[in-house]
Protein backbone atom coordinates (compact mmCIF):
# COMPACT_ATOMS: atom_id res chain seq x y z
CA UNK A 1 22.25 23.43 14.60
CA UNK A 2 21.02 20.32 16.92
CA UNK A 3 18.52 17.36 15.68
CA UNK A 4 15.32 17.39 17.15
CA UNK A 5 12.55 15.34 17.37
CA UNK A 6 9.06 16.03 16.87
CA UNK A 7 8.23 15.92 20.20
CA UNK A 8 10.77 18.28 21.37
CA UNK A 9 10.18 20.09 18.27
CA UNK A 10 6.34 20.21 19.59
CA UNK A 11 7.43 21.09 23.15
CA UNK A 12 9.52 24.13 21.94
CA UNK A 13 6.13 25.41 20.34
CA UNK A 14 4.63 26.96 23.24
CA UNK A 15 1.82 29.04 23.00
CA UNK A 16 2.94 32.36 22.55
CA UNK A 17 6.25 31.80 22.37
CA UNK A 18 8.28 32.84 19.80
CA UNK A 19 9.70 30.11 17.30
CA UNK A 20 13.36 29.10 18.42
CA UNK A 21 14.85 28.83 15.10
CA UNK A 22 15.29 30.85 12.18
CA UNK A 23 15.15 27.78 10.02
CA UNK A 24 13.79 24.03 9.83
CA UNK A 25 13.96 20.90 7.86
CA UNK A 26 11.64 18.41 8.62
CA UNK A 27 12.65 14.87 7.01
CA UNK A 28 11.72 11.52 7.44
CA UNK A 29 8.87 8.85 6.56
CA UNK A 30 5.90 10.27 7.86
CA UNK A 31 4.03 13.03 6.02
CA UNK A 32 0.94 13.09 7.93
CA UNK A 33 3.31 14.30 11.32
CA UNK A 34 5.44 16.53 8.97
CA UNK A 35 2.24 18.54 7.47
CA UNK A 36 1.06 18.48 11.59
CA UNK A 37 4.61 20.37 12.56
CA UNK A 38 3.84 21.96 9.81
CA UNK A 39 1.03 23.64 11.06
CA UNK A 40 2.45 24.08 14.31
CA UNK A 41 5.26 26.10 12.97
CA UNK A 42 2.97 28.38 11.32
CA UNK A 43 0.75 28.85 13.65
CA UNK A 44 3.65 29.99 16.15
CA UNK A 45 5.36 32.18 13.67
CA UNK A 46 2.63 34.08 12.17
CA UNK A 47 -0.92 33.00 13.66
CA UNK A 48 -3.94 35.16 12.62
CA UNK A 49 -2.01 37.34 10.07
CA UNK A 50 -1.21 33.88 7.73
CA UNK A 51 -3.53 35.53 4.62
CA UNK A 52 -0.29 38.24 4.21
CA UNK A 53 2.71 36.65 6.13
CA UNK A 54 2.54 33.01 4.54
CA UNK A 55 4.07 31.62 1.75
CA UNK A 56 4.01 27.97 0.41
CA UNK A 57 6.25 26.74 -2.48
CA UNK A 58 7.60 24.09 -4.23
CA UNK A 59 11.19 23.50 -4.59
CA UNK A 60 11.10 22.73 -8.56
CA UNK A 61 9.13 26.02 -9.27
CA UNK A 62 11.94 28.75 -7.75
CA UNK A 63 14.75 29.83 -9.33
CA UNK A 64 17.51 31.57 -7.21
CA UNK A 65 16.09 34.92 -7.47
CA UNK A 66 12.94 34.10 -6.12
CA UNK A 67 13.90 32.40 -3.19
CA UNK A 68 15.67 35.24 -2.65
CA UNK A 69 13.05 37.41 -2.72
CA UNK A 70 10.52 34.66 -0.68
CA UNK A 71 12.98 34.53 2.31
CA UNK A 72 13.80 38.47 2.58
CA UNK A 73 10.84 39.92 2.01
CA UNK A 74 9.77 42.10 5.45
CA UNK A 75 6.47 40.94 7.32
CA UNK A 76 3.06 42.89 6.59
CA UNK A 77 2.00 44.35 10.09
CA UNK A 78 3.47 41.55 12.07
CA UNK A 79 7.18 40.82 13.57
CA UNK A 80 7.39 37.76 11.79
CA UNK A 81 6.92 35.90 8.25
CA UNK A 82 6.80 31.97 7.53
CA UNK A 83 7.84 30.44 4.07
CA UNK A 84 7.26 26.65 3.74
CA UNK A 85 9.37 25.24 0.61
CA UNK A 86 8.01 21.81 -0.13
CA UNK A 87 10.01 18.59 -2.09
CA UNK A 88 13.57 20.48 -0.91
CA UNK A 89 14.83 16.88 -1.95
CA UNK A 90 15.26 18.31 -5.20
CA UNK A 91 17.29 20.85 -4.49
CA UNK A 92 20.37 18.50 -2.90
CA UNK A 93 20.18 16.16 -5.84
CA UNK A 94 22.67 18.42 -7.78
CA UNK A 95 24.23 21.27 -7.84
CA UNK A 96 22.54 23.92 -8.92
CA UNK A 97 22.56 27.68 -8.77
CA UNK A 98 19.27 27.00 -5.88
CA UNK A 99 21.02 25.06 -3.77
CA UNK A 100 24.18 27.31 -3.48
CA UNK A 101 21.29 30.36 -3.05
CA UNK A 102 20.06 28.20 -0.29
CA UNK A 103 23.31 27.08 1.36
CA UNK A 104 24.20 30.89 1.64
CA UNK A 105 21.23 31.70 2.97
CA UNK A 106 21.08 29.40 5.53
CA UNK A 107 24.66 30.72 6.96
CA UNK A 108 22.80 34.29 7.88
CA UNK A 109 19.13 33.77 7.95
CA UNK A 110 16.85 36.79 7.74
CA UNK A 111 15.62 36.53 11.50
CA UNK A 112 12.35 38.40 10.48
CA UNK A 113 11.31 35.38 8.58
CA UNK A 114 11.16 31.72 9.43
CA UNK A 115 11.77 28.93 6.93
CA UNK A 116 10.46 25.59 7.04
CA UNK A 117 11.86 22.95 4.52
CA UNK A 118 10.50 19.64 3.78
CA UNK A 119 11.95 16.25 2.35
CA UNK A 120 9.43 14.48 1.13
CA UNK A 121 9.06 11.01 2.82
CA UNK A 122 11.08 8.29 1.11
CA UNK A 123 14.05 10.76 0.42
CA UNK A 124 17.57 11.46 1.36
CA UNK A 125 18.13 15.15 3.28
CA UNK A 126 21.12 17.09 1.94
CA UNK A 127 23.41 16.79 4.57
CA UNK A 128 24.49 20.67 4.27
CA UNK A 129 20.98 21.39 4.46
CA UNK A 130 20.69 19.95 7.86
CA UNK A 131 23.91 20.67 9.15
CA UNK A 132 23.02 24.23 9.02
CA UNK A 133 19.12 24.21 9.81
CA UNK A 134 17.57 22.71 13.00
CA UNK A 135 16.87 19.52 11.75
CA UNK A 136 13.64 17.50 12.55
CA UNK A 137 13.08 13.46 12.46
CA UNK A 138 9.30 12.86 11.41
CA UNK A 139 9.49 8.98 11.52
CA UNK A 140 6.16 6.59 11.97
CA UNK A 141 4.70 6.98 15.48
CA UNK A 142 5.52 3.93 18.01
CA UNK A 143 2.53 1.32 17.63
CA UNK A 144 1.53 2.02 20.80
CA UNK A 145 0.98 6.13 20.12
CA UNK A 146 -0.98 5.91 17.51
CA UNK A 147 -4.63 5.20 19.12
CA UNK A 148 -3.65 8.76 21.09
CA UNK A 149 -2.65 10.13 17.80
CA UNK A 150 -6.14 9.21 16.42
CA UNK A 151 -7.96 11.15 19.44
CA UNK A 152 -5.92 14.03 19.24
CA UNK A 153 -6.28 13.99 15.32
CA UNK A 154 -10.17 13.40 15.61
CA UNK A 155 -10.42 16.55 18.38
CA UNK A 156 -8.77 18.82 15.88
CA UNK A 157 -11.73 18.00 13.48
CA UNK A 158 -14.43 18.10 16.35
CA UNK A 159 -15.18 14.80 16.86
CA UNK A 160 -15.39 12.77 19.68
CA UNK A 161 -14.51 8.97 18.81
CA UNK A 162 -16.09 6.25 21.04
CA UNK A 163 -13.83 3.20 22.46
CA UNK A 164 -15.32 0.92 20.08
CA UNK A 165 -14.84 3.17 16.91
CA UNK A 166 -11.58 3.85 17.79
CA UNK A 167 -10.98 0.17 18.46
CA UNK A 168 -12.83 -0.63 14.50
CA UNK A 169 -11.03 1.66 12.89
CA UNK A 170 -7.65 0.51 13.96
CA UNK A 171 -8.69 -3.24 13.42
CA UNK A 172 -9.29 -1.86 9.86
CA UNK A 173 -6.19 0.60 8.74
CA UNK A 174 -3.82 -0.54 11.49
CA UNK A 175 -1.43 2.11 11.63
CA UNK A 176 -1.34 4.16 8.30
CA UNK A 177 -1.73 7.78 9.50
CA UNK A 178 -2.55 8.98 6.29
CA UNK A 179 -5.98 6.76 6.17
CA UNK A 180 -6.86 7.38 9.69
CA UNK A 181 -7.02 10.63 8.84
CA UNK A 182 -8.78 10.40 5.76
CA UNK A 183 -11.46 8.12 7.55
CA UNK A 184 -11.65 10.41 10.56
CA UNK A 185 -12.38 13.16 7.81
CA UNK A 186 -15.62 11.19 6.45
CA UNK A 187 -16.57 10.40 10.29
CA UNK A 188 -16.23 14.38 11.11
CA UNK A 189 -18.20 15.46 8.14
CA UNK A 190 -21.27 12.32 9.48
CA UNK A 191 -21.24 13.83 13.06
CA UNK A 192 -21.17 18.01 11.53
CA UNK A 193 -24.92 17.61 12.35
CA UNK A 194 -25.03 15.78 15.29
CA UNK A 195 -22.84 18.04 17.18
CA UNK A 196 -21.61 16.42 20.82
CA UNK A 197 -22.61 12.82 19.96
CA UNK A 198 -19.72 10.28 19.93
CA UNK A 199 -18.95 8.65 16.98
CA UNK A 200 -19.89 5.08 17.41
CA UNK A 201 -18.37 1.64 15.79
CA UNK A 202 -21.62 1.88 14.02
CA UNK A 203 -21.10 4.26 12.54
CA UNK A 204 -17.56 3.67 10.86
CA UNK A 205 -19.00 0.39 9.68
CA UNK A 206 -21.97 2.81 7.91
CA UNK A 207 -19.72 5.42 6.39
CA UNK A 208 -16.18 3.85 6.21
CA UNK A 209 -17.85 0.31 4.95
CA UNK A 210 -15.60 -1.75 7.84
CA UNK A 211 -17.75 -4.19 9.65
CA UNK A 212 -17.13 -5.65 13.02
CA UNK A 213 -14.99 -9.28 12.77
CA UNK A 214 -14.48 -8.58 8.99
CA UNK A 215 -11.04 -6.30 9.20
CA UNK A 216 -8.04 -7.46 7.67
CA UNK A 217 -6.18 -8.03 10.92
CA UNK A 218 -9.20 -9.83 11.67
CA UNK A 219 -7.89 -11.94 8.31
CA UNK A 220 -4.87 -11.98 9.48
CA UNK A 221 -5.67 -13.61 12.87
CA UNK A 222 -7.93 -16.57 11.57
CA UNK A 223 -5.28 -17.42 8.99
CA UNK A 224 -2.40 -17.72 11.61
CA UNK A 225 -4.23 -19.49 14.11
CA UNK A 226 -4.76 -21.58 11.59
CA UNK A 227 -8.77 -21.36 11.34
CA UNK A 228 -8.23 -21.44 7.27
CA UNK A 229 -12.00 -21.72 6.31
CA UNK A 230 -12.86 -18.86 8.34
CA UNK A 231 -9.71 -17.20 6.85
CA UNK A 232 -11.17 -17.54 3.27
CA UNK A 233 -14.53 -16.22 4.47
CA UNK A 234 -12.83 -13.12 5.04
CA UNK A 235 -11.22 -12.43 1.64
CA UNK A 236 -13.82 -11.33 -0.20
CA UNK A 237 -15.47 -8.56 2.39
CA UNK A 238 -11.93 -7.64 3.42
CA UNK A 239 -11.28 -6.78 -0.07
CA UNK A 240 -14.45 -4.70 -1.06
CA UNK A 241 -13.29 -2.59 1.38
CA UNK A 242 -12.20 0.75 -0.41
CA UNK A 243 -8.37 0.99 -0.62
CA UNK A 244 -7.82 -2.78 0.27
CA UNK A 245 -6.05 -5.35 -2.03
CA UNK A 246 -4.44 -8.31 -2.10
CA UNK A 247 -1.17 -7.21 -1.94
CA UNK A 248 -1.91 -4.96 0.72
CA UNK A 249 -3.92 -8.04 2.75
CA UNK A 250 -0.01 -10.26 1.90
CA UNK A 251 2.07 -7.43 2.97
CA UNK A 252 0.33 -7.27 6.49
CA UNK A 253 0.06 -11.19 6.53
CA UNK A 254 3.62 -11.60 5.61
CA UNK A 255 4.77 -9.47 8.53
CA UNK A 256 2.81 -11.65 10.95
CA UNK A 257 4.29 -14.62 9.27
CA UNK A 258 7.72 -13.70 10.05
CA UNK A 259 6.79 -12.40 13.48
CA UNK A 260 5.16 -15.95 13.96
CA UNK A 261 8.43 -17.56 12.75
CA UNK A 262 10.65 -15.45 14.45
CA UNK A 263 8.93 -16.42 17.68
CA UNK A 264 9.23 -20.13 16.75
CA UNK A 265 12.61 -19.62 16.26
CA UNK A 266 13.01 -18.33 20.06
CA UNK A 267 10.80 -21.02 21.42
CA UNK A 268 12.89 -23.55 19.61
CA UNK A 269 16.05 -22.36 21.18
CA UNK A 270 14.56 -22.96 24.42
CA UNK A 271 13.31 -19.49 25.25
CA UNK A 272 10.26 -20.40 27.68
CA UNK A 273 6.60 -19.49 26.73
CA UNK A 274 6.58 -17.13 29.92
CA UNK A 275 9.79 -14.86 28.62
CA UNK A 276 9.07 -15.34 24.62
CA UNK A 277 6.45 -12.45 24.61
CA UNK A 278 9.03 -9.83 26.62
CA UNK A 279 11.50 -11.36 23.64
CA UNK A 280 9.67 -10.55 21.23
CA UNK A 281 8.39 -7.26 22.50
CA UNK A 282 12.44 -6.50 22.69
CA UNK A 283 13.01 -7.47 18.91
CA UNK A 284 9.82 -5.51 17.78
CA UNK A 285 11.29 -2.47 19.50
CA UNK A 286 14.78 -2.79 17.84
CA UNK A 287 13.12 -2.96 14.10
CA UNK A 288 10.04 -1.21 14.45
CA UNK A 289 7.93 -2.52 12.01
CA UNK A 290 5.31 -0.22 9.88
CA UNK A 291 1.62 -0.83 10.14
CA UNK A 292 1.36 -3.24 13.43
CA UNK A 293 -1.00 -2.68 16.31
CA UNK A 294 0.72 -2.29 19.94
CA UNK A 295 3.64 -3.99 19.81
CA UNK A 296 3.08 -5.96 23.27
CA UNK A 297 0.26 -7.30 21.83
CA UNK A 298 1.69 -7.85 18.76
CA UNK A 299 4.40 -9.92 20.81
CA UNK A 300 1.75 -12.16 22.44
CA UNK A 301 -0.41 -13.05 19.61
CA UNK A 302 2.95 -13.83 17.95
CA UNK A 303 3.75 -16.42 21.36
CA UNK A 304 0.42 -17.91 21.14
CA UNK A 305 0.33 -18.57 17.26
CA UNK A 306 3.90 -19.51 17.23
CA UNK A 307 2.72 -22.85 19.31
CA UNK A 308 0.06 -23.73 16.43
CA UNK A 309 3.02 -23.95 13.94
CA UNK A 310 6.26 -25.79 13.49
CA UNK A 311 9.86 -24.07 11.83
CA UNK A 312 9.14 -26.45 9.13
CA UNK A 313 5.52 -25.42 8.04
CA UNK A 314 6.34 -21.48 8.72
CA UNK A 315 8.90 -21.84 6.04
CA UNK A 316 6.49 -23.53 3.73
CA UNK A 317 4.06 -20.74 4.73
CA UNK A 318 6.46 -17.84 4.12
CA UNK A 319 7.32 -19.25 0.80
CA UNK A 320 3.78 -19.51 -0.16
CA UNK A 321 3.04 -15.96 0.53
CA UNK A 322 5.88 -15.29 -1.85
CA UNK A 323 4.95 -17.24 -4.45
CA UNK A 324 1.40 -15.28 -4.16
CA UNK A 325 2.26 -11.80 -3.94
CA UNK A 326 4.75 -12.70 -7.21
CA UNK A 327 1.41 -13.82 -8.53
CA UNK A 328 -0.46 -10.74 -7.75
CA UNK A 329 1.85 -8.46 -8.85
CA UNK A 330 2.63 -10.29 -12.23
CA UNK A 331 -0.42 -11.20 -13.51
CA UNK A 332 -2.30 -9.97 -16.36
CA UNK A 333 -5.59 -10.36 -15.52
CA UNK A 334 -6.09 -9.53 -11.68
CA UNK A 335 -7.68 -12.26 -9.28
CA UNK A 336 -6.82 -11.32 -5.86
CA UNK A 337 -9.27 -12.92 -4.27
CA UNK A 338 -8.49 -16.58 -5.62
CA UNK A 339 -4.64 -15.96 -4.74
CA UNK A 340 -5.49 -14.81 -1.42
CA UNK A 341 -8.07 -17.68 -0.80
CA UNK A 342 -6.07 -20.43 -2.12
CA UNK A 343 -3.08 -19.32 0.25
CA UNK A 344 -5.05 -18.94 3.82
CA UNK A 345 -6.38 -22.26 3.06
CA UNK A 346 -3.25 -23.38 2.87
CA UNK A 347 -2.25 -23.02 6.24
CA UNK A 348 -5.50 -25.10 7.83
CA UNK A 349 -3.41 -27.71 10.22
CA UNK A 350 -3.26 -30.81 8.72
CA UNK A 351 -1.18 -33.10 10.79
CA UNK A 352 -0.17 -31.44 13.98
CA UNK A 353 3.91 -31.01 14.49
CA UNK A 354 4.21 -28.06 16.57
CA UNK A 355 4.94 -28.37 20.28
C-alpha cells in the first residue's frame, strides 16, 4: 500500500466517510499526532458504537491466537470494528509465531474490521509491516504549525487561548507537543467555570507557574546576545519551573549556539547580512531541528546574534556548554543552577572581536 502523511491521512477522514484502508501503521517521532490520528481513525470507523466495537491492545500481551480472534471478530450492531495494537515495534524485532500471524493477516484483511498499528516513537517499523499496510509518517510538526496546533488542540478541550497566552506558553515549552498539551489540560480544567472567557497570559503564569520575561528562551536570548548578568538572573526562576532542568535549559541553548555559529560561519564566507537570514531559514528547513520557535525567526535572531560573536569565541562557547552538560549529567550531587550560571556568564563580551 502507499505512504501517507498525516495530513493526507487527515484529509482522507472525512466526515462520514468510510475509512479507506483496511489497515494502518502509524510510525514516527511524534506520539502526541499519532494518539490524534488515532482518534481520528476511530472515530471514522466506529463513532458512537466505540463501548462494543473498540479494542485497544498491547503488542507484548497477544499471543497468535488472540490476535486472531481481535481482528476477526464480527462488529456488534454496526458495519464496522476498530482494533488499535499499541508498541507493534515488538513484534518486528524477531521472529515470532505473532509476527508471521500478523504478516498473514495483513495479506487478506478482514474488511469488516479496521486495524490500526503503532510504533512507538524512537523505533524502527518492520518493513513487511508497512509494505503491506498503508503506512503513516507522524514526524514533529514544522515550527511554524505548531502555534495552530496549540489552538486546534486547546478547541478540542473548550478553551479559547488569548494571543498573549498562546504567545507565553510557547516562550515557555517551545515546541514539545506533549507539554503543550499537558499545560493546555491544567488551563482547560481553570477556565471549566468560567465558560466563554479567554484564557489570558495571566493566567498561565497563575496555574502553569511561567512568568512573563522569565521563559527559558527568554534565557536563551539574554545569554546569546550576550547580556550575561541578566542571563544568570534567569537561571534560578527558569529552573523552578516544573519539568525544567539544566540539561534541558543546555540542550535548547546548545542548539542556538550552533545556529549562532553556523550563521557566523555564513557571514564569514561573505554571505551579506541582507541574504544570511533567507540562508539560514534554507539550512533550518533541510535539518529541521526539534523544539525551535518559527524557523524564520529563528533564522533572524540567529543573523543578529551572530554579529555580537566571533568564530573564535562561538567555539569557546560551544565547548563550554559541553564541558557543562558533561558536568550535569556526571555529577553526584546535582547543582544545576551553579553550572548553568557559571556558563551564561561566561559569554558576557569582554573585548569586542566580532564584525
Amino acid at each position: 500500500m502507499a505512504a501517507l502523511t498525516l495530513d493526507a491521512l487527515l484529509r482522507s477522514l472525512k466526515k462520514g466517510a468510510p475509512v479507506p484502508e483496511p489497515v494502518y501503521l502509524l510510525h514516527g517521532d511524534e506520539d502526541v499526532l499519532k494518539d490524534e490520528a488515532v482518534r481520528a481513525l476511530v472515530d471514522s470507523a466506529v463513532g458512537s458504537s466505540r463501548d462494543f466495537n473498540l479494542d485497544v491492545r498491547f503488542a507484548p500481551d497477544l499471543t497468535p491466537e488472540s490476535f486472531h480472534a481481535l481482528v476477526n471478530t464480527p462488529p456488534m450492531m454496526a458495519e464496522r470494528r476498530a482494533v488499535v495494537i499499541r508498541g507493534v515495534e515488538q513484534v518486528g524485532k524477531r521472529k515470532t509465531k505473532l509476527r508471521d500471524e500478523v504478516v498473514r493477516y495483513l495479506a487478506s484483511p478482514n474488511p469488516t474490521t479496521v486495524l490500526v498499528l503503532v510504533v512507538a516513537a524512537g523505533e524502527e517499523a518492520d518493513a513487511d509491516l508497512v509494505r503491506a499496510s498503508a503506512a503513516v509518517a507522524v514526524d514533529a510538526l514544522a515550527a511554524e504549525r505548531v502555534p495552530r496546533w496549540l489552538q486546534h488542540r486547546a478547541t478540542t478541550l473548550g478553551v479559547t487561548l488569548a494571543a498573549d497566552a498562546t504567545e507565553l506558553l510557547l516562550r515557555a515549552v517551545g515546541n514539545d507537543l506533549s507539554t503543550l498539551s499537558r499545560e493546555v489540560e491544567k488551563l482547560a480544567s481553570l477556565a471549566g467555570g468560567e465558560a466563554g472567557r479567554p484564557v489570558t497570559a495571566d493566567d498561565v503564569s497563575n496555574l502553569v507557574g511561567v512568568r512573563r520575561d522569565e521563559t527559558v528562551f527568554d534565557l536563551v536570548e539574554a545569554a546569546l546576545e550576550r547580556r550575561a548578568a541578566r542571563a544568570a538572573q534567569l537561571v534560578e526562576p527558569v529552573l523552578e519551573q516544573a519539568g525544567m532542568s539544566g540539561v534541558k535549559i543546555l540542550s535548547l541553548l546548545g542548539t542556538h549556539l550552533v545556529g549562532t555559529a553556523l550563521a557566523r560561519a555564513e557571514r564569514d564566507r561573505g554571505v551579506s547580512a541582507a541574504r544570511l537570514p533567507d540562508t539560514i531559514y534554507r539550512h533550518l528547513q533541510s535539518v529541521r531541528p526539534y523544539g525551535m520557535r518559527s524557523y524564520k525567526e529563528e533564522a533572524v535572531r540567529w543573523t543578529a546574534w551572530s554579529a555580537l560573536w566571533t568564530a573564535r569565541e562561538l567555539g569557546r562557547a560551544l565547548r563550554a556548554a559541553l564541558a557543562a552538560d558533561n558536568a550535569l549529567k556526571t555529577a553526584t550531587v546535582s547543582d544545576d543552577r551553579g553550572i548553568v550560571t557559571q556558563l551564561v556568564l561566561g559569554f558576557a563580551a569582554t573585548k569586542r572581536e566580532a564584525a
